[in-house]
N, C-alpha and C. Protein backbone atom coordinates (compact mmCIF):
# COMPACT_ATOMS: atom_id res chain seq x y z
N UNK A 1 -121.18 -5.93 20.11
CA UNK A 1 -121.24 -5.74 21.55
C UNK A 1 -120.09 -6.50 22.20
N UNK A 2 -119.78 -5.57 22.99
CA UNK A 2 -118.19 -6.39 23.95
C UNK A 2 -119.22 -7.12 25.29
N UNK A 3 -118.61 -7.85 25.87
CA UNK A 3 -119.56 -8.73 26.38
C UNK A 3 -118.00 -8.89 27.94
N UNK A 4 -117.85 -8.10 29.10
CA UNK A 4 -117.34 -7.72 29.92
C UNK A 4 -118.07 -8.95 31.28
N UNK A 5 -116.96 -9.72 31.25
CA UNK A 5 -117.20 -10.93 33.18
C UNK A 5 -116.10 -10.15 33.73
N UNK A 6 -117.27 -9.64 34.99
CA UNK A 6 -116.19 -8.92 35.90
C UNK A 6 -116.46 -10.39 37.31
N UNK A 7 -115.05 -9.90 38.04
CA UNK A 7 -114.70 -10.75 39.27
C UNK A 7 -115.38 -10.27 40.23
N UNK A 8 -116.48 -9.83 40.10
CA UNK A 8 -117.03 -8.66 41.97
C UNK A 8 -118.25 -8.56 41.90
N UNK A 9 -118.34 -8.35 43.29
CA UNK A 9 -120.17 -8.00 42.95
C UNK A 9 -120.31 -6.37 43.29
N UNK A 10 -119.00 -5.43 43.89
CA UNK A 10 -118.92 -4.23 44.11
C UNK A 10 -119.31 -3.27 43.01
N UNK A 11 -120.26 -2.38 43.62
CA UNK A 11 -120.76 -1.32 42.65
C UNK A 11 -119.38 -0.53 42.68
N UNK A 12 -117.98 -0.17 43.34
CA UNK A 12 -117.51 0.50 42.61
C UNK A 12 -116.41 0.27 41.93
N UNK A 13 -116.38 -1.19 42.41
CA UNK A 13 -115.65 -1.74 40.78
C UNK A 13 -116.15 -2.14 39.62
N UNK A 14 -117.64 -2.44 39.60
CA UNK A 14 -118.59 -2.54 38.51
C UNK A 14 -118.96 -1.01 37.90
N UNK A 15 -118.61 -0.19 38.70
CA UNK A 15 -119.08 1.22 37.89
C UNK A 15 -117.67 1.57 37.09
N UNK A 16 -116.54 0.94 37.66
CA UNK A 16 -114.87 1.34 37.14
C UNK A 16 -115.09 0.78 35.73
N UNK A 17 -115.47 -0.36 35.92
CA UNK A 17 -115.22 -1.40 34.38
C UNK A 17 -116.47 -0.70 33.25
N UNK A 18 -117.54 -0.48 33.67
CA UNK A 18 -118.26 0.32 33.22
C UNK A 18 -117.89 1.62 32.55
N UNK A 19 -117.83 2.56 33.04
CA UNK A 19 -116.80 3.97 32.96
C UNK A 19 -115.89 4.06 31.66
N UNK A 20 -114.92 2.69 32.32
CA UNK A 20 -113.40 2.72 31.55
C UNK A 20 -113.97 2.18 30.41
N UNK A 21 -114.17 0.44 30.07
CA UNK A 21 -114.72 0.54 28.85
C UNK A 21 -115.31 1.23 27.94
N UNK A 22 -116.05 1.93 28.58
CA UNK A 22 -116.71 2.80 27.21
C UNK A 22 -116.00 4.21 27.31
N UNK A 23 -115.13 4.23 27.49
CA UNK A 23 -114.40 5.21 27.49
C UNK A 23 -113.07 4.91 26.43
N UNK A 24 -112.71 3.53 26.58
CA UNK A 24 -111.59 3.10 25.99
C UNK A 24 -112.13 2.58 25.08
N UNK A 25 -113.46 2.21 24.67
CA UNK A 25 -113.76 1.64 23.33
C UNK A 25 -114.86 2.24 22.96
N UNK A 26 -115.29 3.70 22.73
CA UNK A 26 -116.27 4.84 22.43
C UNK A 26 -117.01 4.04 21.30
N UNK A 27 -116.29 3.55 20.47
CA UNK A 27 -117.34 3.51 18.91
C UNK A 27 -118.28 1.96 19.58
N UNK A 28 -118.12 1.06 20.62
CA UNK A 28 -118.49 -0.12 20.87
C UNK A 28 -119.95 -0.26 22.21
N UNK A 29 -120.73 -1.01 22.01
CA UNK A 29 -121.59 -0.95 22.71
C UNK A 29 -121.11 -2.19 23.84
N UNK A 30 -121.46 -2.00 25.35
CA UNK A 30 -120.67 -3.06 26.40
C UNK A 30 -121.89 -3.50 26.90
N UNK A 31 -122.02 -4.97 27.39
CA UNK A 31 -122.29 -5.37 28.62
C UNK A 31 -121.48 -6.18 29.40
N UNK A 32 -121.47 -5.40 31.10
CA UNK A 32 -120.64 -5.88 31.85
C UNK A 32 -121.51 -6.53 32.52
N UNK A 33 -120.94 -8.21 33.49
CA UNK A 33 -121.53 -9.00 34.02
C UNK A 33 -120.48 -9.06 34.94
N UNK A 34 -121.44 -8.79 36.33
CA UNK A 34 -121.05 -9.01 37.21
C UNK A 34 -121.14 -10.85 37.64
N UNK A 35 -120.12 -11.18 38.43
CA UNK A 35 -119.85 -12.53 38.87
C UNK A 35 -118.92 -12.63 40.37
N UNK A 36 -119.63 -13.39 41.17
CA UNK A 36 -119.45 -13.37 42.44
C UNK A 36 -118.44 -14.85 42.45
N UNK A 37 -117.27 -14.47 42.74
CA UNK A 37 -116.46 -15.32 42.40
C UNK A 37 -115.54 -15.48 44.03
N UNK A 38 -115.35 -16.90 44.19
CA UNK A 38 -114.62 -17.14 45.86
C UNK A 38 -113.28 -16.71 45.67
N UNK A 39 -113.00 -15.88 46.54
CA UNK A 39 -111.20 -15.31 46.47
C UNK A 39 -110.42 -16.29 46.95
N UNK A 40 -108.88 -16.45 46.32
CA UNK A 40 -108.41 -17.63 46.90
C UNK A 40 -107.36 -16.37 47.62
N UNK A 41 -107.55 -15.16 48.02
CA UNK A 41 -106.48 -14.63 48.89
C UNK A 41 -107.18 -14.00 49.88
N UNK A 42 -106.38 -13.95 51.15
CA UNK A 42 -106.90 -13.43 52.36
C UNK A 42 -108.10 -12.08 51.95
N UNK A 43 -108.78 -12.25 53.01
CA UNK A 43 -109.58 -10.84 52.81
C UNK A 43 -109.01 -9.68 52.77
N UNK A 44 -107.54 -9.18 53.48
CA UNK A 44 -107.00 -8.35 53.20
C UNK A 44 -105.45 -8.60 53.08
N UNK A 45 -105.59 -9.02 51.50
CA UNK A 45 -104.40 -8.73 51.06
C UNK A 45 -103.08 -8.16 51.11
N UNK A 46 -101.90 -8.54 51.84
CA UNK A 46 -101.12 -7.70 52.73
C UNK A 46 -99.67 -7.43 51.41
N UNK A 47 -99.86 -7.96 49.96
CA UNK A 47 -98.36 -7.39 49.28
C UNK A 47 -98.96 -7.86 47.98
N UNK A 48 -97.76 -6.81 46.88
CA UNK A 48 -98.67 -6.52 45.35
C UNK A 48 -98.46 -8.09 44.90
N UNK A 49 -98.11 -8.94 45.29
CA UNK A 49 -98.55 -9.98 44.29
C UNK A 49 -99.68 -11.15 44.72
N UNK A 50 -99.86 -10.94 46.60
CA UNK A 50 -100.88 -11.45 46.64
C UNK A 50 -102.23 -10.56 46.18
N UNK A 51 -102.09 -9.46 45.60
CA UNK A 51 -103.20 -8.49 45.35
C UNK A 51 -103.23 -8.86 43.66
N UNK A 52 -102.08 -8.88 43.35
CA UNK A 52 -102.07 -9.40 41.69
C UNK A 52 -102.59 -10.67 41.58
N UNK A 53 -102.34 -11.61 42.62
CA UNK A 53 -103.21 -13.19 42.29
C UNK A 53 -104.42 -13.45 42.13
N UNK A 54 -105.13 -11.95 43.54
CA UNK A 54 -106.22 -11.53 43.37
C UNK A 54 -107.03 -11.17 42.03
N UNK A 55 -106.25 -10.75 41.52
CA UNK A 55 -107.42 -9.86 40.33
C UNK A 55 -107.05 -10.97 39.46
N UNK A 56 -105.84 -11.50 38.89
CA UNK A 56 -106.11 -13.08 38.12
C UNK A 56 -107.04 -13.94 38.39
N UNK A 57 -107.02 -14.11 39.46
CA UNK A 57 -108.02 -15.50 39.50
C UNK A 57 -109.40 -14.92 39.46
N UNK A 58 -109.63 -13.67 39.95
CA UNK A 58 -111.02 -13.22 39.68
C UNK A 58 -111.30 -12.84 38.12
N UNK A 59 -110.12 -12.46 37.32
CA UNK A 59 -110.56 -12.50 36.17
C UNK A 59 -111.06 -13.69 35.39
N UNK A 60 -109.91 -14.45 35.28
CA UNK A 60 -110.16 -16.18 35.19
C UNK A 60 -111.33 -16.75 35.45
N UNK A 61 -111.65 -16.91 36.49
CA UNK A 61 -112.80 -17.42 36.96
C UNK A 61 -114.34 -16.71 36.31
N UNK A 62 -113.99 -15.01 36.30
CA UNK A 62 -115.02 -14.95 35.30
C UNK A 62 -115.71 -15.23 34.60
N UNK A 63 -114.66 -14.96 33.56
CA UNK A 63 -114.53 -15.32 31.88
C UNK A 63 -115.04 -17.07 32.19
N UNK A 64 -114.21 -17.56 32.44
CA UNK A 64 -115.18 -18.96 32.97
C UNK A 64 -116.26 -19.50 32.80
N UNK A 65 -116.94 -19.01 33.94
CA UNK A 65 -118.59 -18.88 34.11
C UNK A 65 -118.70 -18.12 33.22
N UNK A 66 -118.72 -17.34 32.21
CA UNK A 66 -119.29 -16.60 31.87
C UNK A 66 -119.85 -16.52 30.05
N UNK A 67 -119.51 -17.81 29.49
CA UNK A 67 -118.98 -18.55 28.02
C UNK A 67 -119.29 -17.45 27.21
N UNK A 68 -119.93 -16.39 27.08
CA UNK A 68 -120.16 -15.76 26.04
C UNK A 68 -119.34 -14.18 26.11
N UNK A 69 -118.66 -14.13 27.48
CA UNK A 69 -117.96 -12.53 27.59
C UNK A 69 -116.73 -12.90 26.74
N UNK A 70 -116.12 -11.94 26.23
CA UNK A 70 -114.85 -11.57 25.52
C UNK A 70 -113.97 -11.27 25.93
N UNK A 71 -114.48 -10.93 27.41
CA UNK A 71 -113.26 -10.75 28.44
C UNK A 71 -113.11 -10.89 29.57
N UNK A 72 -112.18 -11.28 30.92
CA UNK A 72 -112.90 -11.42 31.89
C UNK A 72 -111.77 -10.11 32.68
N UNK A 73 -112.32 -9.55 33.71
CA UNK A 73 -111.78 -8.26 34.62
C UNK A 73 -111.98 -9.19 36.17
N UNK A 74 -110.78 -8.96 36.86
CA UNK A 74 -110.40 -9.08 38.08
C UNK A 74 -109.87 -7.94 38.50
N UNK A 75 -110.41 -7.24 39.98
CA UNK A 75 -109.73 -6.08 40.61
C UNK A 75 -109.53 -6.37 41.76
N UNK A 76 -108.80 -6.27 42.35
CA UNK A 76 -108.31 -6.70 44.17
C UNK A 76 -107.19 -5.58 44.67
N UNK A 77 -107.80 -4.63 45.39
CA UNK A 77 -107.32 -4.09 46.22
C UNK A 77 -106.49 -4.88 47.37
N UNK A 78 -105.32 -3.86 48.20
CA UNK A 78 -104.30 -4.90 48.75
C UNK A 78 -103.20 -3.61 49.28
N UNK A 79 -102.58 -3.90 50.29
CA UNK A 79 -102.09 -3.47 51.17
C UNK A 79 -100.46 -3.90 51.07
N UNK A 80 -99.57 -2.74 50.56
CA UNK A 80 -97.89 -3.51 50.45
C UNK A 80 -96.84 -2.84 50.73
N UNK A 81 -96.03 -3.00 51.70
CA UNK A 81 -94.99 -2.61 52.41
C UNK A 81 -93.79 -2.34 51.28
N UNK A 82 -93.05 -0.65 51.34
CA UNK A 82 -92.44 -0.73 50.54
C UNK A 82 -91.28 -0.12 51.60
N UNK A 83 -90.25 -0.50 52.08
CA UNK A 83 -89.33 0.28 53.06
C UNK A 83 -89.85 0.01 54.22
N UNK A 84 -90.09 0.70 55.28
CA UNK A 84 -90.85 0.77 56.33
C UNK A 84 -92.08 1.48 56.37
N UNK A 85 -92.72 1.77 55.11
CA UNK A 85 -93.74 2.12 54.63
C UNK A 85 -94.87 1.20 54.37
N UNK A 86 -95.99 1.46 54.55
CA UNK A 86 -97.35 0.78 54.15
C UNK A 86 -98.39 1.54 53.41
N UNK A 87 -98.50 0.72 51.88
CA UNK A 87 -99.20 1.92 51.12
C UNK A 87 -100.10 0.81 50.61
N UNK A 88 -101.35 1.59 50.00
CA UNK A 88 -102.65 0.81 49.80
C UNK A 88 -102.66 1.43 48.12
N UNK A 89 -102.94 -0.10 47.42
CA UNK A 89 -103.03 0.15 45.97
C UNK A 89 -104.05 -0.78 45.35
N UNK A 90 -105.08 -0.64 44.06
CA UNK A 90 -105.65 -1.52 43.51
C UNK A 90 -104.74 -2.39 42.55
N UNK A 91 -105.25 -3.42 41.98
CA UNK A 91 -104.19 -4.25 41.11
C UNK A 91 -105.99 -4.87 39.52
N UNK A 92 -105.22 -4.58 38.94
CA UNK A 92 -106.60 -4.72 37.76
C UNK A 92 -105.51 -5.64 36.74
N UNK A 93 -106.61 -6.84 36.82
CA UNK A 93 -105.84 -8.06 35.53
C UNK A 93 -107.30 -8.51 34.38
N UNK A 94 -106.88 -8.51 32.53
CA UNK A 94 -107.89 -8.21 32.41
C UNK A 94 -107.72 -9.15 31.15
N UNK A 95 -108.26 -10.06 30.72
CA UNK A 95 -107.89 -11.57 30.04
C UNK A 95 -109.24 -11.35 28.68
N UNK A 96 -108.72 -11.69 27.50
CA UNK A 96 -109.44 -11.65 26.32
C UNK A 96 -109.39 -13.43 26.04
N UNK A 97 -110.76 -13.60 25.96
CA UNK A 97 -111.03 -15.18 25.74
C UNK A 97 -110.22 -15.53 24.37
N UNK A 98 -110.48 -15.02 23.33
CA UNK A 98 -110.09 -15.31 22.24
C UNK A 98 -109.01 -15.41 21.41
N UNK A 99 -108.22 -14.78 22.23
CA UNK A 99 -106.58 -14.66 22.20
C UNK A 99 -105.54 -15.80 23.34
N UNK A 100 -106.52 -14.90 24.57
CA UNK A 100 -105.72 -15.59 26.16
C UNK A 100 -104.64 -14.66 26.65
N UNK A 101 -104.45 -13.42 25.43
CA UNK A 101 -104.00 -12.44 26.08
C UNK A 101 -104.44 -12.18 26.94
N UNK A 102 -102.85 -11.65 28.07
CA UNK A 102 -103.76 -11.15 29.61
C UNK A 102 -103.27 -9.33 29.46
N UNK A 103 -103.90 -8.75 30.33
CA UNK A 103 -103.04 -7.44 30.55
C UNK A 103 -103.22 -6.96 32.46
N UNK A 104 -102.34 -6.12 32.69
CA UNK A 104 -102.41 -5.90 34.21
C UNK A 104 -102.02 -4.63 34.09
N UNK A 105 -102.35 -4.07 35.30
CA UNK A 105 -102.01 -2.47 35.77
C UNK A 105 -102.66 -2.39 37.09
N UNK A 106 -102.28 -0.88 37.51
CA UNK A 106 -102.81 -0.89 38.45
C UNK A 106 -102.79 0.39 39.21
N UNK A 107 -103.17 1.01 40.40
CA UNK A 107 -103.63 2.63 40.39
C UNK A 107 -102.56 3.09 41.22
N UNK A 108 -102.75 4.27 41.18
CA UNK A 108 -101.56 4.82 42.19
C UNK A 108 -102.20 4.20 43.76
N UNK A 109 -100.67 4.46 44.43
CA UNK A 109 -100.48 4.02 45.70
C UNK A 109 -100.30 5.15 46.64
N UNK A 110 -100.97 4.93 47.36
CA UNK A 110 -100.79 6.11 48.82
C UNK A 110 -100.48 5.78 50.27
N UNK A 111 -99.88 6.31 50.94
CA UNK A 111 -99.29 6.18 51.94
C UNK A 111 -101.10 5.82 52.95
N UNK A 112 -100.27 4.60 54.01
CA UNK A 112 -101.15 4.36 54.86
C UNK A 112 -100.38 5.23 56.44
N UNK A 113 -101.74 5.89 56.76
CA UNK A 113 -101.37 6.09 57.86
C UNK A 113 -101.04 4.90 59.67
N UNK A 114 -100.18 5.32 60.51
CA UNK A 114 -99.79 4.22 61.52
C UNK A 114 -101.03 4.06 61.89
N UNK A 115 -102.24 4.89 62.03
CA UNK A 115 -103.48 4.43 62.65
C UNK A 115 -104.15 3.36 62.18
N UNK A 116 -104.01 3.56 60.88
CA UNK A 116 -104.78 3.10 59.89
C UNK A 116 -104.06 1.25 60.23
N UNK A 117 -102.87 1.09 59.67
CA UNK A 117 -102.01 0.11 60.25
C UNK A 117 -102.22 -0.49 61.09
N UNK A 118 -102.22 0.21 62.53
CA UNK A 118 -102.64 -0.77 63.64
C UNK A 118 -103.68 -1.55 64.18
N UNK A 119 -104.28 -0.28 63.57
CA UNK A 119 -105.69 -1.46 63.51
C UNK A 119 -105.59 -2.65 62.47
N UNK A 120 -105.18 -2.18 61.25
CA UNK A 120 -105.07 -3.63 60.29
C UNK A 120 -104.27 -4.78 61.35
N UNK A 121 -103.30 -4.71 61.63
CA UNK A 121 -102.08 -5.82 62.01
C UNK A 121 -102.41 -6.06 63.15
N UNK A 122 -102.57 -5.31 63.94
CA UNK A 122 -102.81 -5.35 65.62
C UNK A 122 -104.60 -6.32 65.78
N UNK A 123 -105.16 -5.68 65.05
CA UNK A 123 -106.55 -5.63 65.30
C UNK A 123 -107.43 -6.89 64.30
N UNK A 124 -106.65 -7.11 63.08
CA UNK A 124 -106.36 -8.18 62.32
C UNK A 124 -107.81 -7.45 61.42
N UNK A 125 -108.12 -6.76 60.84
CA UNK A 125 -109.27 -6.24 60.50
C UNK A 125 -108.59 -5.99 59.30
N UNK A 126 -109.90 -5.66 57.81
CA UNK A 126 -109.64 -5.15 56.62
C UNK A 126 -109.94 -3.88 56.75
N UNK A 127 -108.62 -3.47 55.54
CA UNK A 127 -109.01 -1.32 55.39
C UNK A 127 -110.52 -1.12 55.92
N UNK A 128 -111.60 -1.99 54.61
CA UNK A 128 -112.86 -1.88 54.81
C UNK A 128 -113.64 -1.65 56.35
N UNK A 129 -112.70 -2.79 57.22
CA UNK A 129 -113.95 -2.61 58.07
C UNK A 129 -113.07 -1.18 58.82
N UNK A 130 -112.23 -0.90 59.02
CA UNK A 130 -111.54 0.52 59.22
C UNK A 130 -111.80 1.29 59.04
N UNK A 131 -112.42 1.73 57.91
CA UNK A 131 -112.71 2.85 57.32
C UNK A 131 -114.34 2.78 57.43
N UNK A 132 -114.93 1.94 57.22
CA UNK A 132 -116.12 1.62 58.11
C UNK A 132 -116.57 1.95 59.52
N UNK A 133 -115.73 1.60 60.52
CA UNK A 133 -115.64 2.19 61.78
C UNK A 133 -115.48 3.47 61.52
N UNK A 134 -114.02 4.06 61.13
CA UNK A 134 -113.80 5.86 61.48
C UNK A 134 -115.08 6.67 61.24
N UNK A 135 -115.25 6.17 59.45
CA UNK A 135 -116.17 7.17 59.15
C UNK A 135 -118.05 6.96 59.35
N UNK A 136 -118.21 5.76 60.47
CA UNK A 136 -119.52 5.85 61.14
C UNK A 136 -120.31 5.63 59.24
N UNK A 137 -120.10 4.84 58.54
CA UNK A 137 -121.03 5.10 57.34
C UNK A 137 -120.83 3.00 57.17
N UNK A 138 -121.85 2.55 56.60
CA UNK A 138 -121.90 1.00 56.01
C UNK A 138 -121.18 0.96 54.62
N UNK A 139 -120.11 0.02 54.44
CA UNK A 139 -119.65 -0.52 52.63
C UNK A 139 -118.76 0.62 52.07
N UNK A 140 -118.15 1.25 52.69
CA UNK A 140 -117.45 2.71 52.28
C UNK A 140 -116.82 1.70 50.98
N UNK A 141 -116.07 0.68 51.44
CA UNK A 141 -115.66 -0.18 49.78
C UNK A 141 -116.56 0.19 48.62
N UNK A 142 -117.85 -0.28 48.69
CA UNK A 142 -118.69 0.18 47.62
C UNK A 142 -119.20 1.35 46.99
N UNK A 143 -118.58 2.29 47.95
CA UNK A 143 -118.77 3.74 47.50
C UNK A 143 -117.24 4.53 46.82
N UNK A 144 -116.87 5.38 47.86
CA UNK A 144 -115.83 5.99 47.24
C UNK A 144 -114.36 5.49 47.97
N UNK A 145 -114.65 4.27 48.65
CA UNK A 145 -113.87 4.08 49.31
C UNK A 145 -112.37 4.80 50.70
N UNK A 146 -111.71 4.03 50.59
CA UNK A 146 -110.33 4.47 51.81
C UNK A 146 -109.91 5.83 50.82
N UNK A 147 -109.65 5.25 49.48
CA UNK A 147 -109.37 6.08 48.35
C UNK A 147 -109.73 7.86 48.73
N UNK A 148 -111.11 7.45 48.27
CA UNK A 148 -112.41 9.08 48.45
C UNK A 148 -112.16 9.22 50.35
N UNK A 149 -112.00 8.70 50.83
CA UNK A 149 -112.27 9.05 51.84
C UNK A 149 -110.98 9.86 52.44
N UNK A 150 -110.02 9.19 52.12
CA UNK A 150 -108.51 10.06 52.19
C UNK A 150 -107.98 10.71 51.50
N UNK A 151 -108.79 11.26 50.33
CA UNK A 151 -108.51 12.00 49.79
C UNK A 151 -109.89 13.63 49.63
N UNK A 152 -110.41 12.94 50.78
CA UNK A 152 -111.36 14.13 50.89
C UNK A 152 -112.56 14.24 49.60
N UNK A 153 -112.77 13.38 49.10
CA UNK A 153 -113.32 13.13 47.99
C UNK A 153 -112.97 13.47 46.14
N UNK A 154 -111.72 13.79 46.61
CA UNK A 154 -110.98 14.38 45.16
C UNK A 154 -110.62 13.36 44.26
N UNK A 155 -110.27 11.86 44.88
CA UNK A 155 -110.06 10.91 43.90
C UNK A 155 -110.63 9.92 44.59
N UNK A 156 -112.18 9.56 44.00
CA UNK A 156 -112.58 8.07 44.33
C UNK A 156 -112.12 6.91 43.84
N UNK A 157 -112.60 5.99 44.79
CA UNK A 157 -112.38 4.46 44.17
C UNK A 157 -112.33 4.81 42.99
N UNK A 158 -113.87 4.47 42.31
CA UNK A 158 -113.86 3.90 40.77
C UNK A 158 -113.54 4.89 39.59
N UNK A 159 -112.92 6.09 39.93
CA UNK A 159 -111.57 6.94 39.17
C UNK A 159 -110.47 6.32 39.28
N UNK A 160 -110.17 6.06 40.94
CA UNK A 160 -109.02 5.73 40.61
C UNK A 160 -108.46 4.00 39.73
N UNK A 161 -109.42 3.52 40.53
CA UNK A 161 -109.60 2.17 39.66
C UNK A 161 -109.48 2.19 38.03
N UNK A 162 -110.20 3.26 37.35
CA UNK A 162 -110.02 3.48 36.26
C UNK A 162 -108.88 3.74 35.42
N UNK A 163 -108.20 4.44 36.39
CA UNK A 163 -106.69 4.62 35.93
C UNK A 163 -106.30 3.09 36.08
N UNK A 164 -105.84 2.54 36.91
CA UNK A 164 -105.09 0.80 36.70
C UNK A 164 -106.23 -0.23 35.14
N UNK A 165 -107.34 0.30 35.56
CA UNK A 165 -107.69 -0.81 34.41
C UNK A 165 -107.73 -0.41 33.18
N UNK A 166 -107.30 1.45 32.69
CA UNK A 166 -106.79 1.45 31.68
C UNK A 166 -105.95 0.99 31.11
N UNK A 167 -105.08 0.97 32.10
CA UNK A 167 -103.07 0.31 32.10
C UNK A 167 -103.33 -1.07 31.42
N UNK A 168 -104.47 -1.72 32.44
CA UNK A 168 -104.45 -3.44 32.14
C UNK A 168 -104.80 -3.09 30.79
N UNK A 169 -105.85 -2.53 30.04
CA UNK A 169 -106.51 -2.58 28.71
C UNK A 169 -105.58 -2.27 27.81
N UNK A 170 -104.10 -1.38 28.03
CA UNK A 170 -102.87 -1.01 27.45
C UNK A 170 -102.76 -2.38 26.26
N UNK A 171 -102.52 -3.50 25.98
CA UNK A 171 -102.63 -4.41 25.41
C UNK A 171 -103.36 -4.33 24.14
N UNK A 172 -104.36 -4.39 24.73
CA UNK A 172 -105.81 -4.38 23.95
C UNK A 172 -106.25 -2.97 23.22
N UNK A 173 -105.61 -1.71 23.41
CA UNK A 173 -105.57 -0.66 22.94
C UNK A 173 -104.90 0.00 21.87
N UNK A 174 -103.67 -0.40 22.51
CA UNK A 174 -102.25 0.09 21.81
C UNK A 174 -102.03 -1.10 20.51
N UNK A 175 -101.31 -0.06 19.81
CA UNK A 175 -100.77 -1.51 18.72
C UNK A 175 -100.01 -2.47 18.47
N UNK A 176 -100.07 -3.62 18.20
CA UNK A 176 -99.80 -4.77 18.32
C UNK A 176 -98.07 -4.99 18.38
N UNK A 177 -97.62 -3.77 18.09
CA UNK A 177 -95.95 -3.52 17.88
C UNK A 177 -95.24 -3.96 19.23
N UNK A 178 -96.15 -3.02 19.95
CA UNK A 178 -95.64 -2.63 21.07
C UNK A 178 -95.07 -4.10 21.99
N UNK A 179 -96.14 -5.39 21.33
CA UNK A 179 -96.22 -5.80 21.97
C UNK A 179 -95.89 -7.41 21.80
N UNK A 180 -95.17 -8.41 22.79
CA UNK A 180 -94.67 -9.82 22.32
C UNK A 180 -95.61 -10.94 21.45
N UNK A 181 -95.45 -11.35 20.57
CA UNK A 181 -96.16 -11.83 20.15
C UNK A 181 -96.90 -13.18 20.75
């Protein structure tokens, strides 16, 4: 049994790590443990490396608390200016106790709309509570998120999440060639 400390208490990043693992390790039986861990970055994360510090330290801290997982998963969504552009991406960092190998990835990025924007900067508010307001519904984070929601439901959160924390698991998958010793 793989023994999975995730950084969140979100069902749809707990359903991502869920999903992907046993997807990426079919012949293996998982339990994932959720762990409510204090973020040391703003609530909304405004560029990819304060979003990458994010999912480190939530992995870290996991695995931590957690003495018997094999691995610990941090995911932190985050908001990062590329040009005069503002695009919203997850960031997935994903640490094996027994090694201390780490791995990272992370999901595609999509354009934020100026609405969407002004309310963040102007209004000082997270995507969450944004997308909360527009779409009149509670925790859209925990569901299909900004993700599902702007995409009309064609790519949710914890799909798309799945894609970045495959990337991070890239390490742990692929063979050892590939990779620094």
């Amino acid at each position: 049994m793989i023994i999975w400390a995730v950084g969140t208490t979100n069902r749809a990043k707990l359903d991502c790590v869920t999903d992907t693992t046993r997807k990426c390790f079919p012949d293996k039986d998982h339990k994932v443990i959720s762990v409510d861990v204090t973020s040391v970055v703003r609530p909304q994360p405004m560029s990819a490396d304060e979003s990458q510090e994010g999912a480190r330290h939530r992995a870290l801290e996991a695995i931590r608390l957690i003495p018997e997982a094999h691995y610990g998963v941090g995911l932190e969504g985050g908001l990062e200016k590329i040009g005069e552009k503002w695009f919203e991406c997850g960031w997935m960092y994903v640490v094996e106790r027994s090694s201390g190998r780490c791995g990272i990835g992370s999901t595609g990025r999509y354009e934020m709309s100026q609405k969407l924007m002004r309310m963040i900067l102007d209004e000082g508010k997270e995507l969450a509570e944004v997308m909360d307001e527009l779409t009149g519904e509670a925790d859209v984070r925990s569901g299909q998120g900004a993700m599902g929601i702007l995409t009309a439901g064609n790519l949710g959160r914890a799909e798309a999440y799945g894609h970045g924390l495959t990337f991070a698991l890239a390490p742990f998958l692929s063979d050892s060639k590939y990779w620094d010793d």
